[in-house]
C-alpha atoms as a PDB file:
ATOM      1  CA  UNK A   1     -25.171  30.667   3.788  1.00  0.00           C
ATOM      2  CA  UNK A   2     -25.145  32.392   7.108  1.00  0.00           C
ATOM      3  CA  UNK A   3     -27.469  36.008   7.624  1.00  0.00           C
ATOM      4  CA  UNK A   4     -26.525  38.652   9.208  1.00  0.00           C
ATOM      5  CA  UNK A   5     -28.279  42.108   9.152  1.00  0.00           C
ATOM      6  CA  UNK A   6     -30.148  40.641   6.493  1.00  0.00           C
ATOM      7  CA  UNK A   7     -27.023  40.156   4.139  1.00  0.00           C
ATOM      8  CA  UNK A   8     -26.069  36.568   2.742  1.00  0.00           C
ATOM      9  CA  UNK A   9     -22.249  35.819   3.305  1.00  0.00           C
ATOM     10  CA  UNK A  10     -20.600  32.983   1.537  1.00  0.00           C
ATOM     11  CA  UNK A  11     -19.961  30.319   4.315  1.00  0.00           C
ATOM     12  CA  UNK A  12     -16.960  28.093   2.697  1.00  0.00           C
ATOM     13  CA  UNK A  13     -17.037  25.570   5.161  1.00  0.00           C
ATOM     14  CA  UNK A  14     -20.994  25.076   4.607  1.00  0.00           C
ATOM     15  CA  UNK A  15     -20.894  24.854   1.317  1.00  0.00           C
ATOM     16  CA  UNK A  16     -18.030  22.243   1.593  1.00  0.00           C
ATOM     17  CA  UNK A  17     -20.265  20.207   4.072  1.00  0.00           C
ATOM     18  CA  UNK A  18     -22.968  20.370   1.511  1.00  0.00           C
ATOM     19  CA  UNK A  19     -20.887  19.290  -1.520  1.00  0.00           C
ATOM     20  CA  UNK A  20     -19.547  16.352   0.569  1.00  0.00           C
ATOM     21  CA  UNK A  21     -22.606  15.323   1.666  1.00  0.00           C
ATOM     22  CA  UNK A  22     -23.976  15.506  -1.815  1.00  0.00           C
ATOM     23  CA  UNK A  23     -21.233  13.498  -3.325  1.00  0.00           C
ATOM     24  CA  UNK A  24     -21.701  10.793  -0.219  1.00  0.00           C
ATOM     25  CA  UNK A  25     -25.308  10.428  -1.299  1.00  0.00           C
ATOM     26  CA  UNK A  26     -24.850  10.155  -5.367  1.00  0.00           C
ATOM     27  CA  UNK A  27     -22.466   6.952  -4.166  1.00  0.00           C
ATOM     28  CA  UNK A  28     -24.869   5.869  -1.598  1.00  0.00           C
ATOM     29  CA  UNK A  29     -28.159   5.740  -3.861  1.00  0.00           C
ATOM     30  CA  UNK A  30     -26.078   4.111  -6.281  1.00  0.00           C
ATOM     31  CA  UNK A  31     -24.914   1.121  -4.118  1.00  0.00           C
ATOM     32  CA  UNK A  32     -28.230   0.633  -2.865  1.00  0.00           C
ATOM     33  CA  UNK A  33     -30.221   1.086  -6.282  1.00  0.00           C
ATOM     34  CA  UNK A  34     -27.778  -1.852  -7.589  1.00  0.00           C
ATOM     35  CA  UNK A  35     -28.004  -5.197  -6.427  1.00  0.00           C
ATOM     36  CA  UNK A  36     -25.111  -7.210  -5.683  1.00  0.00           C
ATOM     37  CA  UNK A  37     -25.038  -8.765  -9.760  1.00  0.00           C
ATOM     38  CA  UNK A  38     -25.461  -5.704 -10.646  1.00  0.00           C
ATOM     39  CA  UNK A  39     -22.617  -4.220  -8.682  1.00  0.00           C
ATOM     40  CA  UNK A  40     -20.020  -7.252 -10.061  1.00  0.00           C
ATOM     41  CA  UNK A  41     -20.875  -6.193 -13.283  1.00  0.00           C
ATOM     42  CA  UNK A  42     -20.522  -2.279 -13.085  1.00  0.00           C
ATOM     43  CA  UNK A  43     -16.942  -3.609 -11.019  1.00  0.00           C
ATOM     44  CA  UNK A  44     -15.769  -5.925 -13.634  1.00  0.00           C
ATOM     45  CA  UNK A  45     -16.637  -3.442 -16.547  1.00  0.00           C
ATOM     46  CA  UNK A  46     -14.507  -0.793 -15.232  1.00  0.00           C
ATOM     47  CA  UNK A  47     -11.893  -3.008 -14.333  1.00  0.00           C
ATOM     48  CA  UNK A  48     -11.230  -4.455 -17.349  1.00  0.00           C
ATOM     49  CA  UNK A  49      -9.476  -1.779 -19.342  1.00  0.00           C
ATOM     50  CA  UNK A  50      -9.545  -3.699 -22.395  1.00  0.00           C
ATOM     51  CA  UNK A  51     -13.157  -4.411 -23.020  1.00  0.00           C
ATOM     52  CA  UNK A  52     -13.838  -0.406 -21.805  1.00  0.00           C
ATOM     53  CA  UNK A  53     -11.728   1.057 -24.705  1.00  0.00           C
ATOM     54  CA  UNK A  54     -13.446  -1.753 -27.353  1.00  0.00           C
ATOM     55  CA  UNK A  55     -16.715  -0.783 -26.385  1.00  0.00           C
ATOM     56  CA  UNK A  56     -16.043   3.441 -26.330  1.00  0.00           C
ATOM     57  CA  UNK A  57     -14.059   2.519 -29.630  1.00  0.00           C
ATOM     58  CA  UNK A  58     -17.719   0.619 -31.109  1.00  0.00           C
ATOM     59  CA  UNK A  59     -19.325   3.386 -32.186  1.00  0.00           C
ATOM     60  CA  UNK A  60     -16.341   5.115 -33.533  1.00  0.00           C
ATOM     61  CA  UNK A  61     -17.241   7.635 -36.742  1.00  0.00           C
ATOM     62  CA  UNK A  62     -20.612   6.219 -36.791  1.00  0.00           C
ATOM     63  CA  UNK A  63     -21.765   9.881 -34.477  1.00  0.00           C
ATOM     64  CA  UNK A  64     -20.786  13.263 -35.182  1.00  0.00           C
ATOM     65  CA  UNK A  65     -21.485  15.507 -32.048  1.00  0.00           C
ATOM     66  CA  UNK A  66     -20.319  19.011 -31.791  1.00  0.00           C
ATOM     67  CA  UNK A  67     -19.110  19.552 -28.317  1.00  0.00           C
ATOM     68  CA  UNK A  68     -19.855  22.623 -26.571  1.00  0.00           C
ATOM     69  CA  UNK A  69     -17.607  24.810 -23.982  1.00  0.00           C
ATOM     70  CA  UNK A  70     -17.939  21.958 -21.602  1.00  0.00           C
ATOM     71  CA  UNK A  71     -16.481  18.672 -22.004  1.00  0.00           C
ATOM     72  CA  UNK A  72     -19.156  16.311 -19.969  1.00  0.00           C
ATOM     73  CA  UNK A  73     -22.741  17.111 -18.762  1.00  0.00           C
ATOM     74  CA  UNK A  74     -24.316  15.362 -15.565  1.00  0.00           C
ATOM     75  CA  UNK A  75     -26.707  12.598 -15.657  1.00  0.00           C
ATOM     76  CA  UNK A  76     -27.346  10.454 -19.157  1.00  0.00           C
ATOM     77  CA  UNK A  77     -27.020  12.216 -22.893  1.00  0.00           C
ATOM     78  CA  UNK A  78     -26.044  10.823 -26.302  1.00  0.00           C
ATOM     79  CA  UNK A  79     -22.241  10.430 -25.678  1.00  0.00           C
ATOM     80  CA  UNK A  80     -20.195   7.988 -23.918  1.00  0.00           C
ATOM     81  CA  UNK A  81     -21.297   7.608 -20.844  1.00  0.00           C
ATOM     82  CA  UNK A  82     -19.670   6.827 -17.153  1.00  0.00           C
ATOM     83  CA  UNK A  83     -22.167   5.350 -14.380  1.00  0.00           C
ATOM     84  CA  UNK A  84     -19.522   6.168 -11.647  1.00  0.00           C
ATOM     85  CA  UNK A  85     -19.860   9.098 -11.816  1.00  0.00           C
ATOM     86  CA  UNK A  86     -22.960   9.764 -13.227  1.00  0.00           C
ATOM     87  CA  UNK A  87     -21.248  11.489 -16.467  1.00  0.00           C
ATOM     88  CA  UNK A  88     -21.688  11.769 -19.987  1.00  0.00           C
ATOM     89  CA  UNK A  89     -18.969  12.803 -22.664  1.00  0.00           C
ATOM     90  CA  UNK A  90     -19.646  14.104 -26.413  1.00  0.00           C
ATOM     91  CA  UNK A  91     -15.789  12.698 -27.285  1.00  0.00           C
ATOM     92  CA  UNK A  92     -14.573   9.254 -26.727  1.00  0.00           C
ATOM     93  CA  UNK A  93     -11.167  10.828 -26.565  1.00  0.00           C
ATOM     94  CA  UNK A  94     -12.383  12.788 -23.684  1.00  0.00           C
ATOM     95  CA  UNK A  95     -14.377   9.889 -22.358  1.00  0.00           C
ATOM     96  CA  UNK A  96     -10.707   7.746 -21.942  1.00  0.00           C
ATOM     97  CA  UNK A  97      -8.939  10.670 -20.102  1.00  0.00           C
ATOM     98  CA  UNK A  98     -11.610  10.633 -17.690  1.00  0.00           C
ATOM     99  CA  UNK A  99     -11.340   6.805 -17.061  1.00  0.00           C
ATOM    100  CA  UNK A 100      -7.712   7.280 -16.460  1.00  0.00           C
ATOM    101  CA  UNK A 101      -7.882  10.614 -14.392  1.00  0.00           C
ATOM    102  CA  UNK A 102      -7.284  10.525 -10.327  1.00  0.00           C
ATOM    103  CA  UNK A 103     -11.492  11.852  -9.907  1.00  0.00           C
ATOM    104  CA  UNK A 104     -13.157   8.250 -11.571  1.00  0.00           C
ATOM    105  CA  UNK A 105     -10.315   6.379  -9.365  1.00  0.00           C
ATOM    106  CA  UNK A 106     -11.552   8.308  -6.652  1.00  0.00           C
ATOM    107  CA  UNK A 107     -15.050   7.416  -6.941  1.00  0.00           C
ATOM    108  CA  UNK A 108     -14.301   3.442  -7.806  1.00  0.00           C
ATOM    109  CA  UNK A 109     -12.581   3.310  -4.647  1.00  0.00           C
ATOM    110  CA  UNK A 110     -15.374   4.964  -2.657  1.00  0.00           C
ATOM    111  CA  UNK A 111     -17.993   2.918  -4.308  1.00  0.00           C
ATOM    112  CA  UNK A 112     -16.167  -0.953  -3.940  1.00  0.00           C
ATOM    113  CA  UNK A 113     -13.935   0.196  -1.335  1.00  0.00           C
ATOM    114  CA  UNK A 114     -11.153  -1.211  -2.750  1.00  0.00           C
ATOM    115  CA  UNK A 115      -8.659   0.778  -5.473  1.00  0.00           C
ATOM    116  CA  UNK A 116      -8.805   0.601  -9.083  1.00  0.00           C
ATOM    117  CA  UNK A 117      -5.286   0.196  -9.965  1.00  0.00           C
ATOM    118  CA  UNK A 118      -3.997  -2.568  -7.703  1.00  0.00           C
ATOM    119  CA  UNK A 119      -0.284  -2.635  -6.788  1.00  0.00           C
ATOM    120  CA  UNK A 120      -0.366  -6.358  -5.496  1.00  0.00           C
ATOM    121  CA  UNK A 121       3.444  -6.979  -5.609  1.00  0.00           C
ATOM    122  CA  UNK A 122       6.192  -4.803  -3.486  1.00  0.00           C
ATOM    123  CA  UNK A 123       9.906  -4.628  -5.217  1.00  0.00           C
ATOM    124  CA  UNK A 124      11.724  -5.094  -1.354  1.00  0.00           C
ATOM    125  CA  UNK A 125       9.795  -8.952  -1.544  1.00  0.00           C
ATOM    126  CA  UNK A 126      11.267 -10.015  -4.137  1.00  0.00           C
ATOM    127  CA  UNK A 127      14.275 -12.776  -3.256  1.00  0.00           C
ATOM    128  CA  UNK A 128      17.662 -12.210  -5.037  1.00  0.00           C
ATOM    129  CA  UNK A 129      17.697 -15.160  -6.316  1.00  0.00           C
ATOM    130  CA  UNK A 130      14.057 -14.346  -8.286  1.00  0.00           C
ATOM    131  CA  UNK A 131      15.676 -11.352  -9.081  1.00  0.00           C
ATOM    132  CA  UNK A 132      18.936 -12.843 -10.761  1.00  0.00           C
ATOM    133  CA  UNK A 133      16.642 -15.321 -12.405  1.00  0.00           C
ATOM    134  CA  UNK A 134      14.318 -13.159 -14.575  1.00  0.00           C
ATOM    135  CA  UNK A 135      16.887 -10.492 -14.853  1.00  0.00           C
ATOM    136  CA  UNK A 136      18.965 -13.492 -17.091  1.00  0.00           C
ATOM    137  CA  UNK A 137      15.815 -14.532 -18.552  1.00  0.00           C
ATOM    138  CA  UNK A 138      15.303 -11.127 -19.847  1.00  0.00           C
ATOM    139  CA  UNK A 139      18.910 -10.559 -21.351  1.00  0.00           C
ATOM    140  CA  UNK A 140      18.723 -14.053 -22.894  1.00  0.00           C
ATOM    141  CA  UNK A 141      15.569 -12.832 -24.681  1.00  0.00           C
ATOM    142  CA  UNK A 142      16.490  -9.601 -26.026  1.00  0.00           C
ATOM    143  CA  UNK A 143      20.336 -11.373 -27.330  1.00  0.00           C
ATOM    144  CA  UNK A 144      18.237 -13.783 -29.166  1.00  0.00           C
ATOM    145  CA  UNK A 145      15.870 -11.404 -30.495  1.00  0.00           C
ATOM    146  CA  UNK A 146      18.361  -8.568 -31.825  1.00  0.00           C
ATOM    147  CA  UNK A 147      21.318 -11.179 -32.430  1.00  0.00           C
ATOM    148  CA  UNK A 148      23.214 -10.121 -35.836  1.00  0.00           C
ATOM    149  CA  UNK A 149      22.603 -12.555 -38.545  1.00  0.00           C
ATOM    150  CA  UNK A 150      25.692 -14.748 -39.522  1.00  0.00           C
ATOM    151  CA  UNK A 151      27.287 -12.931 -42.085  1.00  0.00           C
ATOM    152  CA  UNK A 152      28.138 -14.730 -45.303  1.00  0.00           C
ATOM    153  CA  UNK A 153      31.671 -14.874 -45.452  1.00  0.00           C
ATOM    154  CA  UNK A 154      32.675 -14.377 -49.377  1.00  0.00           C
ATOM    155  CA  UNK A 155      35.276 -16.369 -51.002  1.00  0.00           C
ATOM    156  CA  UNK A 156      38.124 -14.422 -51.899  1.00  0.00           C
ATOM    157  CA  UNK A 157      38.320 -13.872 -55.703  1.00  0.00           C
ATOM    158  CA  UNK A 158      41.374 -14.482 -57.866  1.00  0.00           C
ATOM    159  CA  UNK A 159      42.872 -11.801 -59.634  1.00  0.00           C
ATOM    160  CA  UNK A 160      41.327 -12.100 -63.299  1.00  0.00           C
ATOM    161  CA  UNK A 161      44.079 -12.154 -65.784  1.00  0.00           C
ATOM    162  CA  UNK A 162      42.454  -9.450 -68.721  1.00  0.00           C
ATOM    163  CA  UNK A 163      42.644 -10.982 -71.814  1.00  0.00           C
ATOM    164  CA  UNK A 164      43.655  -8.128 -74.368  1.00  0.00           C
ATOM    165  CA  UNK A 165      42.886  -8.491 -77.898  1.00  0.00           C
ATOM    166  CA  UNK A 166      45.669  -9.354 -79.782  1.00  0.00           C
ATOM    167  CA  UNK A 167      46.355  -5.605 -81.580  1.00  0.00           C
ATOM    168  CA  UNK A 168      46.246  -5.323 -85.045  1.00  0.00           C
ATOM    169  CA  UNK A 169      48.211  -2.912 -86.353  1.00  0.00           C
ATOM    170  CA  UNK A 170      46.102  -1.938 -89.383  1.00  0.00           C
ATOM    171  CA  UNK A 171      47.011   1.284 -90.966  1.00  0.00           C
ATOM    172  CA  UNK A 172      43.761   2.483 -89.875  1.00  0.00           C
ATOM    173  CA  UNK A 173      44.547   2.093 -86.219  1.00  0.00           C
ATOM    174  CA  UNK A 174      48.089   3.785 -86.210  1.00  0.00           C
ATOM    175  CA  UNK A 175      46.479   7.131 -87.800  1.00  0.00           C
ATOM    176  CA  UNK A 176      44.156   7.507 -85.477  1.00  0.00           C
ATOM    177  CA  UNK A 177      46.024   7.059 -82.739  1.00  0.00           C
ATOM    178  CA  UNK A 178      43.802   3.886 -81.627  1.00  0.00           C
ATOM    179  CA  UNK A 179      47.075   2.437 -80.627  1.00  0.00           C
ATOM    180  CA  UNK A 180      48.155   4.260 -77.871  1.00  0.00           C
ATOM    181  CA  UNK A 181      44.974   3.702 -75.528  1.00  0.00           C
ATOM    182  CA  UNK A 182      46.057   0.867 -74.237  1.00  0.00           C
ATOM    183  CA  UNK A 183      49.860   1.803 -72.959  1.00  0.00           C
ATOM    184  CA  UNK A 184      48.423   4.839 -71.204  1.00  0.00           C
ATOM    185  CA  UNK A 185      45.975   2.164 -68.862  1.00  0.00           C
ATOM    186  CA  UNK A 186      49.653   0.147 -67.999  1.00  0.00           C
END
């Protein structure tokens, strides 16, 4: 904040300095207050996905919290906690969005100096030939997996000859008409 006539003006580019400088010095006290074991650890636990969501998922409807209007508080609270960035979240599902949002990627990278997603491998390296090879790896894969089952081929069935009763012609038959049934089916 700058004076002048004994009024306090908002001085962006201060307070910009200041915020920098306090985010520099959260990272700073945090590489030096860890040794190097301790920094391998903290590095390996965030980069193994895996092992992150298991251990967030642990405690899953053992705690009820009620959040309030915020989603994280600074420092360490009962939640999940994240020691990059010196947060702590009442929701796990909260917790995850932060480990995959573009701020905690940010701060890895400024605390190991090297990013948290690596993309090792560029596309334009990769030979033809390589290319041509897994591309017919992959289509002989997915034939054998969704190939139709052989179909059964029936045998084709012979006409049944219907054997008819022989027809009596009882008296009983002829009056009530029993007889003619079977010439209307012809």
């Amino acid at each position: 904040m700058s004076e002048s006539y004994g009024r306090r003006t908002w001085d962006r580019e201060e307070y910009a300095k200041l915020a920098q400088e306090g985010q520099k010095s959260y990272q700073e006290s945090l590489r030096s207050s860890l040794t190097d074991e301790q920094l391998r650890v903290l590095k390996a636990k965030y980069t193994d996905h895996r092992s992150l969501m298991e251990s967030s998922m642990k405690g899953l409807n053992q705690k009820v919290l009620a959040t309030g209007v915020s989603s994280y508080k600074r420092g360490r609270q009962f939640g999940f906690y994240c020691e990059l960035c010196n947060l702590t979240f009442k929701d796990n599902l909260q917790y995850i969005d932060h480990l995959n949002h573009k701020t905690h990627q940010i701060k890895f990278e400024a605390i190991f100096d090297e990013p948290l997603v690596l993309d090792v491998r560029d596309n334009d390296d990769i030979g033809a030939q390589e290319l041509e090879e897994q591309y017919r790896a992959l289509v002989k894969q997915f034939v054998k997996e969704n190939r139709s089952r052989p179909v059964k081929e029936s045998k084709p069935r012979g006409k049944r000859t219907q054997q008819r009763p022989e027809q009596s012609s009882s008296l009983i038959a002829q009056t009530m008409g029993f007889g003619s049934f079977a010439n209307v089916k012809k």
